[in-house]
PDB file of N, CA and C in Angstrom:
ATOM      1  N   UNK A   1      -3.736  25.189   7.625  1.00  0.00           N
ATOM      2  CA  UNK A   1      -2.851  24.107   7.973  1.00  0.00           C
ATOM      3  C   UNK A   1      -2.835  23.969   9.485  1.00  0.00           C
ATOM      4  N   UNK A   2      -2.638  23.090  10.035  1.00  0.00           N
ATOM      5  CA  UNK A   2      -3.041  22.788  10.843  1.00  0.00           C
ATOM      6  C   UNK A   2      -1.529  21.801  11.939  1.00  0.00           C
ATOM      7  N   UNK A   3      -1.306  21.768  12.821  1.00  0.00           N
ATOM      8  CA  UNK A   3       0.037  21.106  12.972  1.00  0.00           C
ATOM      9  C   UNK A   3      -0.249  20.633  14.664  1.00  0.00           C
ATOM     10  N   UNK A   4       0.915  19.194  14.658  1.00  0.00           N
ATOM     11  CA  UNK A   4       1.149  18.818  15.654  1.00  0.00           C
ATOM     12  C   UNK A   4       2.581  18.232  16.041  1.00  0.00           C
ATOM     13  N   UNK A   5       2.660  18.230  16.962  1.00  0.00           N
ATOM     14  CA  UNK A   5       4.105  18.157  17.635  1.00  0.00           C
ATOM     15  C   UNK A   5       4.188  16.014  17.630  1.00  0.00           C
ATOM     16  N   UNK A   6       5.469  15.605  17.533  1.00  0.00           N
ATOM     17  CA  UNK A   6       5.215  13.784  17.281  1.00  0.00           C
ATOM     18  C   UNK A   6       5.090  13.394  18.770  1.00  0.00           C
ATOM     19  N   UNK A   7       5.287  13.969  19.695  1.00  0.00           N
ATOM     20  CA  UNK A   7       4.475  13.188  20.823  1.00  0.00           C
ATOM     21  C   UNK A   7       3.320  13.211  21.134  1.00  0.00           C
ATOM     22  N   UNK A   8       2.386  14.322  20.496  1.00  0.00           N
ATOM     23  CA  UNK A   8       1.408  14.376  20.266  1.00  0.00           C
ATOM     24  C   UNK A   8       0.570  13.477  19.126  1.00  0.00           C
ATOM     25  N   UNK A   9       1.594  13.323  18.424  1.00  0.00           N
ATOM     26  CA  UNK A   9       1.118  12.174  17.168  1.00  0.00           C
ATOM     27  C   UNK A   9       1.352  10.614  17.655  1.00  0.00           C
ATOM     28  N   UNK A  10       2.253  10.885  18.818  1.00  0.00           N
ATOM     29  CA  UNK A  10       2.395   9.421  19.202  1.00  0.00           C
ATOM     30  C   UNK A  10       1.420   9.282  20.488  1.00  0.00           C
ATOM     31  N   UNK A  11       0.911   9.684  21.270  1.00  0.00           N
ATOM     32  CA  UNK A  11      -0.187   9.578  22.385  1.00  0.00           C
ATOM     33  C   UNK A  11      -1.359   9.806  21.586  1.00  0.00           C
ATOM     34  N   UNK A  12      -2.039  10.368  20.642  1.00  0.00           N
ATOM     35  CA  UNK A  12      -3.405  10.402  20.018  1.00  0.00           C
ATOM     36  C   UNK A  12      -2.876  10.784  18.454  1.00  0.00           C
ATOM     37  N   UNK A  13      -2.979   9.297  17.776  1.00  0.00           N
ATOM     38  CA  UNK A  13      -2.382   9.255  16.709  1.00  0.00           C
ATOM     39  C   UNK A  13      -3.926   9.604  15.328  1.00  0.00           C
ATOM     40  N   UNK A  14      -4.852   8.887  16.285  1.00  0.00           N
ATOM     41  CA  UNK A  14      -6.334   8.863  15.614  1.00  0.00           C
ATOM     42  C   UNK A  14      -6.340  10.517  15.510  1.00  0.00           C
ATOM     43  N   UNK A  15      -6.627  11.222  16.561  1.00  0.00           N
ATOM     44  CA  UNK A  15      -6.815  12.909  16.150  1.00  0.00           C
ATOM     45  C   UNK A  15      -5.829  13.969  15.106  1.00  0.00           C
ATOM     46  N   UNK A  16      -4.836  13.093  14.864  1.00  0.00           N
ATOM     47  CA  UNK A  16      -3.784  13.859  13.672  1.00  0.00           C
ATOM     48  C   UNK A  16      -4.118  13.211  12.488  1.00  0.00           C
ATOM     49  N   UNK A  17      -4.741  12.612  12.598  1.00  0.00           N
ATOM     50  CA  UNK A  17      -5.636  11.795  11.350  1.00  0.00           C
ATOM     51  C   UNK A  17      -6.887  12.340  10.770  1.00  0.00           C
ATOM     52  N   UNK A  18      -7.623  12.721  11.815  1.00  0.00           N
ATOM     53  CA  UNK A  18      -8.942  13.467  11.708  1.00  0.00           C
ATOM     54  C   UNK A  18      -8.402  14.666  10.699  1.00  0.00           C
ATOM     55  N   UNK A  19      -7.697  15.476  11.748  1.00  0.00           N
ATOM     56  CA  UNK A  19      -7.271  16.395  11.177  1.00  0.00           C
ATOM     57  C   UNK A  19      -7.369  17.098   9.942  1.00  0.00           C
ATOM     58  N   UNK A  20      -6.430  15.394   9.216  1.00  0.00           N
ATOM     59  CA  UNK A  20      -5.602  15.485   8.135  1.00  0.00           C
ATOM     60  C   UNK A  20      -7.320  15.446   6.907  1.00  0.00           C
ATOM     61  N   UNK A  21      -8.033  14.850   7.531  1.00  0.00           N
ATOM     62  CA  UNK A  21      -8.995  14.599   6.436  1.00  0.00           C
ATOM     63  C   UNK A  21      -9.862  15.967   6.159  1.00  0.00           C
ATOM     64  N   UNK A  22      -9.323  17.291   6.770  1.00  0.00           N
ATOM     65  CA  UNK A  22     -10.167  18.304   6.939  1.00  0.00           C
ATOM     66  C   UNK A  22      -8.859  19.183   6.435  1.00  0.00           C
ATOM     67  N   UNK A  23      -7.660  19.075   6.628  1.00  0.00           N
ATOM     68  CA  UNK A  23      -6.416  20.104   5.999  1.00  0.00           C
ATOM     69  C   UNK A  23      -5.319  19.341   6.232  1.00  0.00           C
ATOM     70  N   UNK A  24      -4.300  20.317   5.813  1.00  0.00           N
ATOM     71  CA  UNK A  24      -2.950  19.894   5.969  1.00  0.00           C
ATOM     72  C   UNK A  24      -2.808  19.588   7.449  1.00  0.00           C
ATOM     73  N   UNK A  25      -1.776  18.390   7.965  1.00  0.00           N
ATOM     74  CA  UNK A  25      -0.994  18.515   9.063  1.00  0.00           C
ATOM     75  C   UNK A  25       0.472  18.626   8.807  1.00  0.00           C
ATOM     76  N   UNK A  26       1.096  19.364   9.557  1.00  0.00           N
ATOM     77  CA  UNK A  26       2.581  19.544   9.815  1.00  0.00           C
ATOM     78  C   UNK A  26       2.694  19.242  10.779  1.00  0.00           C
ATOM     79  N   UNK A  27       3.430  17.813  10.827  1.00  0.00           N
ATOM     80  CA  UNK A  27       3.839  16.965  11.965  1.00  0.00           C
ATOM     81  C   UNK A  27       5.632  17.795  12.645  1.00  0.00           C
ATOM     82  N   UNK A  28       5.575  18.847  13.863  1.00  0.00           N
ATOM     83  CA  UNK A  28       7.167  19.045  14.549  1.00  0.00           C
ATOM     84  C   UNK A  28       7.855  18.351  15.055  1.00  0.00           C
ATOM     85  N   UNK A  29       8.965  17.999  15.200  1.00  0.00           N
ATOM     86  CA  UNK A  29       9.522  17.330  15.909  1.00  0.00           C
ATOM     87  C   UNK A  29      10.667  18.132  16.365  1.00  0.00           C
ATOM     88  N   UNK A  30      10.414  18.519  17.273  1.00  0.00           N
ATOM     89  CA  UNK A  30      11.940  19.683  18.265  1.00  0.00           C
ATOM     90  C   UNK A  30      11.747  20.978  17.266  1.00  0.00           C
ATOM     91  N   UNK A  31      11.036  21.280  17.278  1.00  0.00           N
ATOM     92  CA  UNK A  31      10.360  23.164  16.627  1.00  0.00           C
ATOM     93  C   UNK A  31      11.116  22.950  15.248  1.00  0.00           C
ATOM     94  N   UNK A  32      11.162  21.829  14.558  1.00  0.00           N
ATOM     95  CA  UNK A  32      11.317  22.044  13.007  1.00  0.00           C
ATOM     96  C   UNK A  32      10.445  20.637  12.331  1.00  0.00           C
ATOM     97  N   UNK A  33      10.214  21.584  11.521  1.00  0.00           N
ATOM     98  CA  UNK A  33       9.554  20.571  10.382  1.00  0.00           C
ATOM     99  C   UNK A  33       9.240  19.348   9.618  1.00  0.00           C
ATOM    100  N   UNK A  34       8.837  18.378  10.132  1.00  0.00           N
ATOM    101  CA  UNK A  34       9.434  16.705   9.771  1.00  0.00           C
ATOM    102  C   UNK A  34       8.461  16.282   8.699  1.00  0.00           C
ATOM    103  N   UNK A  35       7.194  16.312   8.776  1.00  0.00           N
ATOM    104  CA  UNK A  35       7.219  15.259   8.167  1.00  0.00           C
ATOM    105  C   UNK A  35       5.170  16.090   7.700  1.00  0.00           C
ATOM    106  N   UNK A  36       4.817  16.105   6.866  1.00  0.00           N
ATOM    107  CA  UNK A  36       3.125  16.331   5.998  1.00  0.00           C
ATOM    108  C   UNK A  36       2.323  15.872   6.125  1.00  0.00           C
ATOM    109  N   UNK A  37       1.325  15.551   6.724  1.00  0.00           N
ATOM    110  CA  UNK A  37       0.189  14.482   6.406  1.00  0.00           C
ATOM    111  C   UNK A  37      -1.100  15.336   5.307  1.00  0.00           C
ATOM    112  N   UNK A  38      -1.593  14.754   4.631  1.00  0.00           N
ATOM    113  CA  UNK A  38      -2.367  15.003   3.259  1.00  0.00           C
ATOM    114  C   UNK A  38      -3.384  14.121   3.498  1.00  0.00           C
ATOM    115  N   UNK A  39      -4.324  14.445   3.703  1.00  0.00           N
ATOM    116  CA  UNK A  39      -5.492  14.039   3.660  1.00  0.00           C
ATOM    117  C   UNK A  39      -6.235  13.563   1.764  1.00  0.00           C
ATOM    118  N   UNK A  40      -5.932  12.113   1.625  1.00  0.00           N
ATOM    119  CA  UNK A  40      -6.005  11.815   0.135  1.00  0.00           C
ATOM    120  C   UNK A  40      -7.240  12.527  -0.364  1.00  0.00           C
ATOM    121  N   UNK A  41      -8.319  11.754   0.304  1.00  0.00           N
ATOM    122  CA  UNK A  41      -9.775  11.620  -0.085  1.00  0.00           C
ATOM    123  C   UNK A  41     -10.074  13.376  -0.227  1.00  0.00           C
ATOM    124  N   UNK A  42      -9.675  14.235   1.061  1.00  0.00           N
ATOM    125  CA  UNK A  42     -10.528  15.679   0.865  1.00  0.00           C
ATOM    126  C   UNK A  42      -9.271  16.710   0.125  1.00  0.00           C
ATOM    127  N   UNK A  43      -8.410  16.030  -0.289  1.00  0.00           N
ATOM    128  CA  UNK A  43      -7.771  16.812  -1.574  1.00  0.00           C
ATOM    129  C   UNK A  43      -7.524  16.350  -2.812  1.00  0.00           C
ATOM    130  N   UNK A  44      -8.584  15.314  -2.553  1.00  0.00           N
ATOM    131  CA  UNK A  44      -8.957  15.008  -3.889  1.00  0.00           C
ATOM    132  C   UNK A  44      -8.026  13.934  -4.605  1.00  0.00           C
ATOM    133  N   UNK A  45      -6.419  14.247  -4.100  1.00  0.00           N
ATOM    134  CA  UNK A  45      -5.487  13.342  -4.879  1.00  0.00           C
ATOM    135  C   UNK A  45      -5.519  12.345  -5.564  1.00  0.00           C
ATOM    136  N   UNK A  46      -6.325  11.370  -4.479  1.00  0.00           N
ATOM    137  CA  UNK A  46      -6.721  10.431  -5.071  1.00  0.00           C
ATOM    138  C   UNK A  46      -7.477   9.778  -6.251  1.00  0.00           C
ATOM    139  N   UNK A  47      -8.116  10.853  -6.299  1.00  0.00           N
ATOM    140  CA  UNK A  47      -8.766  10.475  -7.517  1.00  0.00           C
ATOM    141  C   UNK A  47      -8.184  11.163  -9.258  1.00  0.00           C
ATOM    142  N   UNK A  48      -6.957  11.947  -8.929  1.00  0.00           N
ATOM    143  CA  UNK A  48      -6.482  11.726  -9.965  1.00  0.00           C
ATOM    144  C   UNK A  48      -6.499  11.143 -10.894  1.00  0.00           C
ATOM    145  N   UNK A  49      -5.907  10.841 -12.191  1.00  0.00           N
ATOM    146  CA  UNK A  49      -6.045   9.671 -13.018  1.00  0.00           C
ATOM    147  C   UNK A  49      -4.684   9.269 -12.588  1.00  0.00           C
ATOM    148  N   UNK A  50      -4.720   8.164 -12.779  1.00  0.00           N
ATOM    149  CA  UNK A  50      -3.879   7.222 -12.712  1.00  0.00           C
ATOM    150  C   UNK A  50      -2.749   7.053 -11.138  1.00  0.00           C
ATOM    151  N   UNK A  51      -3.273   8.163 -10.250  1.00  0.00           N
ATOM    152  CA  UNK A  51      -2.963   8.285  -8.558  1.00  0.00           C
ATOM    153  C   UNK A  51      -3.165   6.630  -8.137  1.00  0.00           C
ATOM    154  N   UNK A  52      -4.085   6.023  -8.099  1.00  0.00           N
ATOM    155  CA  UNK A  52      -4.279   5.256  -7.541  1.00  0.00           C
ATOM    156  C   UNK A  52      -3.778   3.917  -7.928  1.00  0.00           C
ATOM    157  N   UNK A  53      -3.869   3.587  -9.312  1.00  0.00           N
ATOM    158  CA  UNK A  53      -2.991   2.891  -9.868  1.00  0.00           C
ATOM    159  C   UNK A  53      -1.756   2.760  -9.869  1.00  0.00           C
ATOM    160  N   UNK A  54      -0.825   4.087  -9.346  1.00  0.00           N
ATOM    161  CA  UNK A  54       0.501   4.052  -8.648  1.00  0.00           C
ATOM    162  C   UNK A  54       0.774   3.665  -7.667  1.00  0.00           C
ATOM    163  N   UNK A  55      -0.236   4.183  -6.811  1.00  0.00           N
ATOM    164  CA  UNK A  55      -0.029   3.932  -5.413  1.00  0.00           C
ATOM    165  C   UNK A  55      -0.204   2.787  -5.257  1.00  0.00           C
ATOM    166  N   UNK A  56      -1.260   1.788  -5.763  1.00  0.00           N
ATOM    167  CA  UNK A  56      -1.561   0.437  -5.183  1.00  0.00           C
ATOM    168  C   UNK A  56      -0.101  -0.439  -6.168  1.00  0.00           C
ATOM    169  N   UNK A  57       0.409   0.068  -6.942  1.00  0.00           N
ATOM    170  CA  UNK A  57       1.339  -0.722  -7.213  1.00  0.00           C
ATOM    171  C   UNK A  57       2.859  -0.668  -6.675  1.00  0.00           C
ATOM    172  N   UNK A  58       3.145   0.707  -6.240  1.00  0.00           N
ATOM    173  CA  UNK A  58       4.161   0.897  -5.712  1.00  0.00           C
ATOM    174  C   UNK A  58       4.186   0.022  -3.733  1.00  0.00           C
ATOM    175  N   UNK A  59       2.668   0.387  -3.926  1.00  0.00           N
ATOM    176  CA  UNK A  59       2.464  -0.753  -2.316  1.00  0.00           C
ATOM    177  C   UNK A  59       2.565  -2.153  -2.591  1.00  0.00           C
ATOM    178  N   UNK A  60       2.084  -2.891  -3.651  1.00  0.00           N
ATOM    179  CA  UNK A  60       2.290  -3.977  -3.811  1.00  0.00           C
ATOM    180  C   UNK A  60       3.605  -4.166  -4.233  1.00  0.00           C
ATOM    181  N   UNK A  61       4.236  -3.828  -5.110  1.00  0.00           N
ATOM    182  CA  UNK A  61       6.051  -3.605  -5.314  1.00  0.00           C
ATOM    183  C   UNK A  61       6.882  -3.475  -4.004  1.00  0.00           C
ATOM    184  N   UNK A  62       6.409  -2.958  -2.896  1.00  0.00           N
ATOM    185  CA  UNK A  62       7.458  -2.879  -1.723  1.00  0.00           C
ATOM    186  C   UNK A  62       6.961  -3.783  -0.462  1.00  0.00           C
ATOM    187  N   UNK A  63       5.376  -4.627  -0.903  1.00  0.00           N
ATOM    188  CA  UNK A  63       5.667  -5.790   0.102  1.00  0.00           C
ATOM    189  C   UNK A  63       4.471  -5.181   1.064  1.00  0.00           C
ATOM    190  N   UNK A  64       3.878  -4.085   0.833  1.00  0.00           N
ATOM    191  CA  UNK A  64       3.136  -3.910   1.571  1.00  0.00           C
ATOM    192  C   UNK A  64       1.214  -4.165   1.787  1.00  0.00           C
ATOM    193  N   UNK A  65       1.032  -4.396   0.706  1.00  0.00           N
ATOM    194  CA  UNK A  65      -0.369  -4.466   0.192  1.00  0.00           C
ATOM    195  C   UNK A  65       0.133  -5.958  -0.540  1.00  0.00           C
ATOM    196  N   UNK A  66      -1.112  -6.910   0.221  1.00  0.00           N
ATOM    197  CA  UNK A  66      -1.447  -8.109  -1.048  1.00  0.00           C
ATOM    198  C   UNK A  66      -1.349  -7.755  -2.677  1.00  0.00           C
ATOM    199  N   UNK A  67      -2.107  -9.096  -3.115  1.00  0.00           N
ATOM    200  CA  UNK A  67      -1.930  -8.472  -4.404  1.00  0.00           C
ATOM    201  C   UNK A  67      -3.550  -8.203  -4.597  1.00  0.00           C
ATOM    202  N   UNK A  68      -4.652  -8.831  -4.110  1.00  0.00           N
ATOM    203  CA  UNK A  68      -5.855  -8.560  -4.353  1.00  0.00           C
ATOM    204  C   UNK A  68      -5.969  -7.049  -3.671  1.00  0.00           C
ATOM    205  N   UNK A  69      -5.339  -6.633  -2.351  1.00  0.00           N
ATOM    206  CA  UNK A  69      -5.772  -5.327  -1.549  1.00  0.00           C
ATOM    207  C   UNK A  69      -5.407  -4.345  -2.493  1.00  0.00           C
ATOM    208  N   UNK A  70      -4.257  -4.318  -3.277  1.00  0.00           N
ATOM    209  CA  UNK A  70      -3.577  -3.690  -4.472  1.00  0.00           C
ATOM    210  C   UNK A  70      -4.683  -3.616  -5.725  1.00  0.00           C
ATOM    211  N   UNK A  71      -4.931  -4.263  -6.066  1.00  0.00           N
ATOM    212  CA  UNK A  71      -6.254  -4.697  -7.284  1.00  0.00           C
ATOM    213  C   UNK A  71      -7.449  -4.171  -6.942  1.00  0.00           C
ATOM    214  N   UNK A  72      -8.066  -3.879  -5.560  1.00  0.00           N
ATOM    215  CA  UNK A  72      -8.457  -2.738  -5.017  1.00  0.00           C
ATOM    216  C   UNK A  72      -8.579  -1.784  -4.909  1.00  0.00           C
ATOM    217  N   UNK A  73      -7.462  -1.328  -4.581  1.00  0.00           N
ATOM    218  CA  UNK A  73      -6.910  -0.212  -4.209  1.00  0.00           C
ATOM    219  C   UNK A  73      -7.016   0.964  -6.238  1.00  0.00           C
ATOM    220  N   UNK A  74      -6.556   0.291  -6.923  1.00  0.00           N
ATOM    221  CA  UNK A  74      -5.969   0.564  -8.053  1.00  0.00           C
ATOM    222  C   UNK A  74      -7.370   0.733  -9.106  1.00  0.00           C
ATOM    223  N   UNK A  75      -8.822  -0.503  -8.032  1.00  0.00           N
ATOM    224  CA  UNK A  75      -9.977  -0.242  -9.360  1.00  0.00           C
ATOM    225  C   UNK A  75      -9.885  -0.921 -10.252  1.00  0.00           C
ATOM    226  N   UNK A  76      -9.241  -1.929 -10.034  1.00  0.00           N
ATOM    227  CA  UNK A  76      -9.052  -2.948 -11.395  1.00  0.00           C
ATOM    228  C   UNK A  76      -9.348  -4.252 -10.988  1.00  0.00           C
ATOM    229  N   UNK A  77      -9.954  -5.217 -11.597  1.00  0.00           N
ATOM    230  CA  UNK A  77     -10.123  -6.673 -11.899  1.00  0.00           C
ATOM    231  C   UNK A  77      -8.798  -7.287 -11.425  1.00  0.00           C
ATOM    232  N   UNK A  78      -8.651  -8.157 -10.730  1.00  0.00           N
ATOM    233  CA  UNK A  78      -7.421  -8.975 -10.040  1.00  0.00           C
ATOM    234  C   UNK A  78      -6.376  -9.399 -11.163  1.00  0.00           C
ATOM    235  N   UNK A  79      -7.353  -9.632 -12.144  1.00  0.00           N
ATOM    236  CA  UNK A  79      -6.537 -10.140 -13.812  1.00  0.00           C
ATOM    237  C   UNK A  79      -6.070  -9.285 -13.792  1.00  0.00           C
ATOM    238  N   UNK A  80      -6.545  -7.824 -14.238  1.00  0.00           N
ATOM    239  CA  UNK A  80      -6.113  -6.976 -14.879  1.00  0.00           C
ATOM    240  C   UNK A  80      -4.800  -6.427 -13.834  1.00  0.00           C
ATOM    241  N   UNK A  81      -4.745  -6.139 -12.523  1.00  0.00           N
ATOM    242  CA  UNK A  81      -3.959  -5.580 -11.819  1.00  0.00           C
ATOM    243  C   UNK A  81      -2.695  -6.476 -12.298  1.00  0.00           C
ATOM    244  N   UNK A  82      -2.687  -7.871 -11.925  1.00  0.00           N
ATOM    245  CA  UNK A  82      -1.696  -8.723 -12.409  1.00  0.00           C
ATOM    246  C   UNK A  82      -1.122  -8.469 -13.471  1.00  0.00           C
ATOM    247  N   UNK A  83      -2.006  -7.942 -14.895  1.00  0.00           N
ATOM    248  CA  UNK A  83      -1.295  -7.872 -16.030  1.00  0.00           C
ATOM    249  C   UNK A  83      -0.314  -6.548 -16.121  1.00  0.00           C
ATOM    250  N   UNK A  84      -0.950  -5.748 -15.729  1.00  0.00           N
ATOM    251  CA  UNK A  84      -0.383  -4.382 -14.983  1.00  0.00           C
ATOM    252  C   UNK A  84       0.764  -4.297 -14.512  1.00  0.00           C
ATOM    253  N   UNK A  85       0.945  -5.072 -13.382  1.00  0.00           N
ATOM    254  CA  UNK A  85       2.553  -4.969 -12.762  1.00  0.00           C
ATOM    255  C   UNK A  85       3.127  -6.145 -13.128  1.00  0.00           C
ATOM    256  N   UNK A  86       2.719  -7.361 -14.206  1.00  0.00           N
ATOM    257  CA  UNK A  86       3.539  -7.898 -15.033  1.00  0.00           C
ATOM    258  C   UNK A  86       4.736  -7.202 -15.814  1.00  0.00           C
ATOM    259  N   UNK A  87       3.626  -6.389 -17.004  1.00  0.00           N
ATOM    260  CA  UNK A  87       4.020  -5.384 -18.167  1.00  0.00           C
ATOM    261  C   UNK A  87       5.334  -4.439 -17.136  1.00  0.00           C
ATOM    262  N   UNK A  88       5.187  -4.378 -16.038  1.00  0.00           N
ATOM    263  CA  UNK A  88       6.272  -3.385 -15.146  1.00  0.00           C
ATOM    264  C   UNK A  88       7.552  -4.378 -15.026  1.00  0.00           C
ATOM    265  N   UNK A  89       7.261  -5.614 -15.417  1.00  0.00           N
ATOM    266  CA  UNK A  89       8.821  -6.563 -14.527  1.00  0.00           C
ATOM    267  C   UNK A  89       8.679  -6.589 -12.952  1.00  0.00           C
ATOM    268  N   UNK A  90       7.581  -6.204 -12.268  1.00  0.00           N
ATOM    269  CA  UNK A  90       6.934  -6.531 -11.045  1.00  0.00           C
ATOM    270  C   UNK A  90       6.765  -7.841 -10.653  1.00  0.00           C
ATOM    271  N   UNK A  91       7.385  -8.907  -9.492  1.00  0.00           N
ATOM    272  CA  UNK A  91       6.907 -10.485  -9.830  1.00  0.00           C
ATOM    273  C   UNK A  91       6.137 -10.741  -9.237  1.00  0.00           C
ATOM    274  N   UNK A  92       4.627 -11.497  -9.416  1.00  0.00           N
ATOM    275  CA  UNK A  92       3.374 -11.922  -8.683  1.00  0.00           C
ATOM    276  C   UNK A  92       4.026 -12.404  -7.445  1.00  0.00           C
ATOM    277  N   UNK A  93       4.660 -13.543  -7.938  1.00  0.00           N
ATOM    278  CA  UNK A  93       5.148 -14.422  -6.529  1.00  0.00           C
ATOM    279  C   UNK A  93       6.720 -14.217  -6.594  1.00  0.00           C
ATOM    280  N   UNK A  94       6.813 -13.583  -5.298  1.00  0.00           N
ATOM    281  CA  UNK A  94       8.287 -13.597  -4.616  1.00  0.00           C
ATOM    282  C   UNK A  94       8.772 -15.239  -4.086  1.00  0.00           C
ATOM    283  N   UNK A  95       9.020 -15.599  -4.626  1.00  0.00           N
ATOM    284  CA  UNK A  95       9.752 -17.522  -3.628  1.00  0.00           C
ATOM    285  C   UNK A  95      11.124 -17.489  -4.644  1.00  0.00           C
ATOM    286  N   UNK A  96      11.760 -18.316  -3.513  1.00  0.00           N
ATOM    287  CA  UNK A  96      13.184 -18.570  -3.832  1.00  0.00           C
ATOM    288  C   UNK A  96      13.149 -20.258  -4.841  1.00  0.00           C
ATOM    289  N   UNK A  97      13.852 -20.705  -5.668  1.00  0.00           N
ATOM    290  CA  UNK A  97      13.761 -21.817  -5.666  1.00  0.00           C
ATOM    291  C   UNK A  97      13.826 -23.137  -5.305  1.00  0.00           C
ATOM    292  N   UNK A  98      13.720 -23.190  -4.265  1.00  0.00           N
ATOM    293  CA  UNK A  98      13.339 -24.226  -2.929  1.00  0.00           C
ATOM    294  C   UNK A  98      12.148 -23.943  -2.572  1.00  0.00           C
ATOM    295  N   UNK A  99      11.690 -22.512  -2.040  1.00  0.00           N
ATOM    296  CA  UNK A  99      10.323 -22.529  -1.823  1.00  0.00           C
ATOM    297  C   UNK A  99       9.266 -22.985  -3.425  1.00  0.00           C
ATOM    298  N   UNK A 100       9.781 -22.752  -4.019  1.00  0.00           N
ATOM    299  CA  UNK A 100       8.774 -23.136  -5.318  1.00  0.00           C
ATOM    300  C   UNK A 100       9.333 -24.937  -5.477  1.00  0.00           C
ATOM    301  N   UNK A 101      10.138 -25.241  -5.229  1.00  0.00           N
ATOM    302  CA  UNK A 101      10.026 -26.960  -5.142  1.00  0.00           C
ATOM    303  C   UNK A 101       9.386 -27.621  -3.928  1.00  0.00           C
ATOM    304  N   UNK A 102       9.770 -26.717  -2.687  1.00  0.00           N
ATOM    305  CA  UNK A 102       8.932 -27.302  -1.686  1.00  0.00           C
ATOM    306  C   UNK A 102       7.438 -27.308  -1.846  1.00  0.00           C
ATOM    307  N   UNK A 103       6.635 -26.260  -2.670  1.00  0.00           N
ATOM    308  CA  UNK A 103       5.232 -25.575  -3.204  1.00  0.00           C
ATOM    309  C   UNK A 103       4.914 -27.335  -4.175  1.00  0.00           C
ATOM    310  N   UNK A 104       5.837 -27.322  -4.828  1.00  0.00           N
ATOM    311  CA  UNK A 104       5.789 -28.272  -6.080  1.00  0.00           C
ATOM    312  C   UNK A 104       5.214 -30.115  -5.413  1.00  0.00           C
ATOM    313  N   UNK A 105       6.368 -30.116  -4.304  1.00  0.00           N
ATOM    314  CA  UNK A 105       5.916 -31.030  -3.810  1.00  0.00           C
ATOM    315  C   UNK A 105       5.042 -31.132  -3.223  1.00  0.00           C
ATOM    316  N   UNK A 106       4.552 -30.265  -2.603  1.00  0.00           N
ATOM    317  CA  UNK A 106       3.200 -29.871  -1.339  1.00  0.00           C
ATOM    318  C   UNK A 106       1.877 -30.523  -2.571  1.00  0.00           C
ATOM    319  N   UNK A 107       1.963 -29.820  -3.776  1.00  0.00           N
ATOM    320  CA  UNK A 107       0.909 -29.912  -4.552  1.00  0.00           C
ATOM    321  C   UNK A 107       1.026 -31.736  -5.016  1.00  0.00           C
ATOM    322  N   UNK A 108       1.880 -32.268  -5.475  1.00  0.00           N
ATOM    323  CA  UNK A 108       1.940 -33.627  -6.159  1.00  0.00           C
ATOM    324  C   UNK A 108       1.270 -34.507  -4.866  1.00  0.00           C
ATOM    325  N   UNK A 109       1.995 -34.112  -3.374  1.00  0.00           N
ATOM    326  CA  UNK A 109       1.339 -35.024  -2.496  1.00  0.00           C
ATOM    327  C   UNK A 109      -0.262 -34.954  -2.433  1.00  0.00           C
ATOM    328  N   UNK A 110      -0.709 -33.519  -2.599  1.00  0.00           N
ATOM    329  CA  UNK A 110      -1.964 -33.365  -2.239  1.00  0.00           C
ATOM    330  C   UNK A 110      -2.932 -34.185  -3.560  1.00  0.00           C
ATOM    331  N   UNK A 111      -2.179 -33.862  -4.887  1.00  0.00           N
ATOM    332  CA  UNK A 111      -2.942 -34.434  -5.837  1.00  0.00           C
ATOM    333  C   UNK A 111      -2.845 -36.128  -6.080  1.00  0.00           C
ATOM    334  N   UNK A 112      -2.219 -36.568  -5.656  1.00  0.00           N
ATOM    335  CA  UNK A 112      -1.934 -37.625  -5.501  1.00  0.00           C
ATOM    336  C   UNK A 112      -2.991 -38.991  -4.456  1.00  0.00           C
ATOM    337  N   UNK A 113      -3.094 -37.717  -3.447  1.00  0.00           N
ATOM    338  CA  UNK A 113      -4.280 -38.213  -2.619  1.00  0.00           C
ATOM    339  C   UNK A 113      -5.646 -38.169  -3.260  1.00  0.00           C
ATOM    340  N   UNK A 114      -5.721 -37.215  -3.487  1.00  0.00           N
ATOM    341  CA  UNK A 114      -7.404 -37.044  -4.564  1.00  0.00           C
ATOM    342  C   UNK A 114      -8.141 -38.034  -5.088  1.00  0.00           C
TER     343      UNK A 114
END
C-alpha cells in the first residue's frame, strides 16, 4: 500500500493515480486516514459480474455519466442499458413539465417547416 498526503494529491494529482493502478493508495489528511483509492482495472474489480453494470448505472442515476457513456461503461447496447434502468424506476429524461412542452413546441415548429 502505498500512501499520500492531500496536498500532495492536490499539486500532482496524475501521480496518485499512477499509483493507484499498481496498489492501494491511502490518501492523509493531517496524519489520519481519509479517504482509498483502488485501482479498478489491476484489482480486477471491475470485471466482476455485474460491477460494472452498477457502477454505470448508479453514475447515470446521480447525473453523472450520459446515458450512452453509461451503456458503455455497463457493456450493453444503448437499448438494452435503457431497458435496464427503466425496470429500476430510473427516468431516461429528467425535464420538468414546461421543459417537455417547451421540447413539444420546439419539435411542431421544426416539423412544420419540413
Amino acid at each position: 500500500m502505498k500512501t499520500v498526503n492531500v496536498s500532495g494529491l492536490k499539486n500532482n494529482p496524475s501521480e496518485a493515480l499512477r499509483m493507484a493502478h499498481d496498489d492501494l493508495v491511502l490518501v492523509m489528511n493531517r496524519n489520519e486516514p481519509d479517504t482509498l483509492m483502488v485501482g479498478l482495472k489491476s484489482s480486477k474489480i471491475i470485471d466482476l459480474p455485474g460491477v460494472r453494470k452498477a457502477l454505470a448505472t448508479a453514475l447515470f442515476r446521480d447525473g453523472e455519466l450520459s446515458i450512452a457513456r453509461s451503456a458503455r461503461l455497463a457493456d450493453l447496447p444503448l437499448a438494452g442499458f435503457i431497458s435496464h434502468v427503466s425496470r429500476l424506476g430510473i427516468p431516461i429524461i429528467n425535464q420538468t413539465a414546461d421543459e417537455v412542452k417547451q421540447d413539444m413546441d420546439t419539435l411542431d415548429q421544426w416539423l412544420k417547416q419540413a
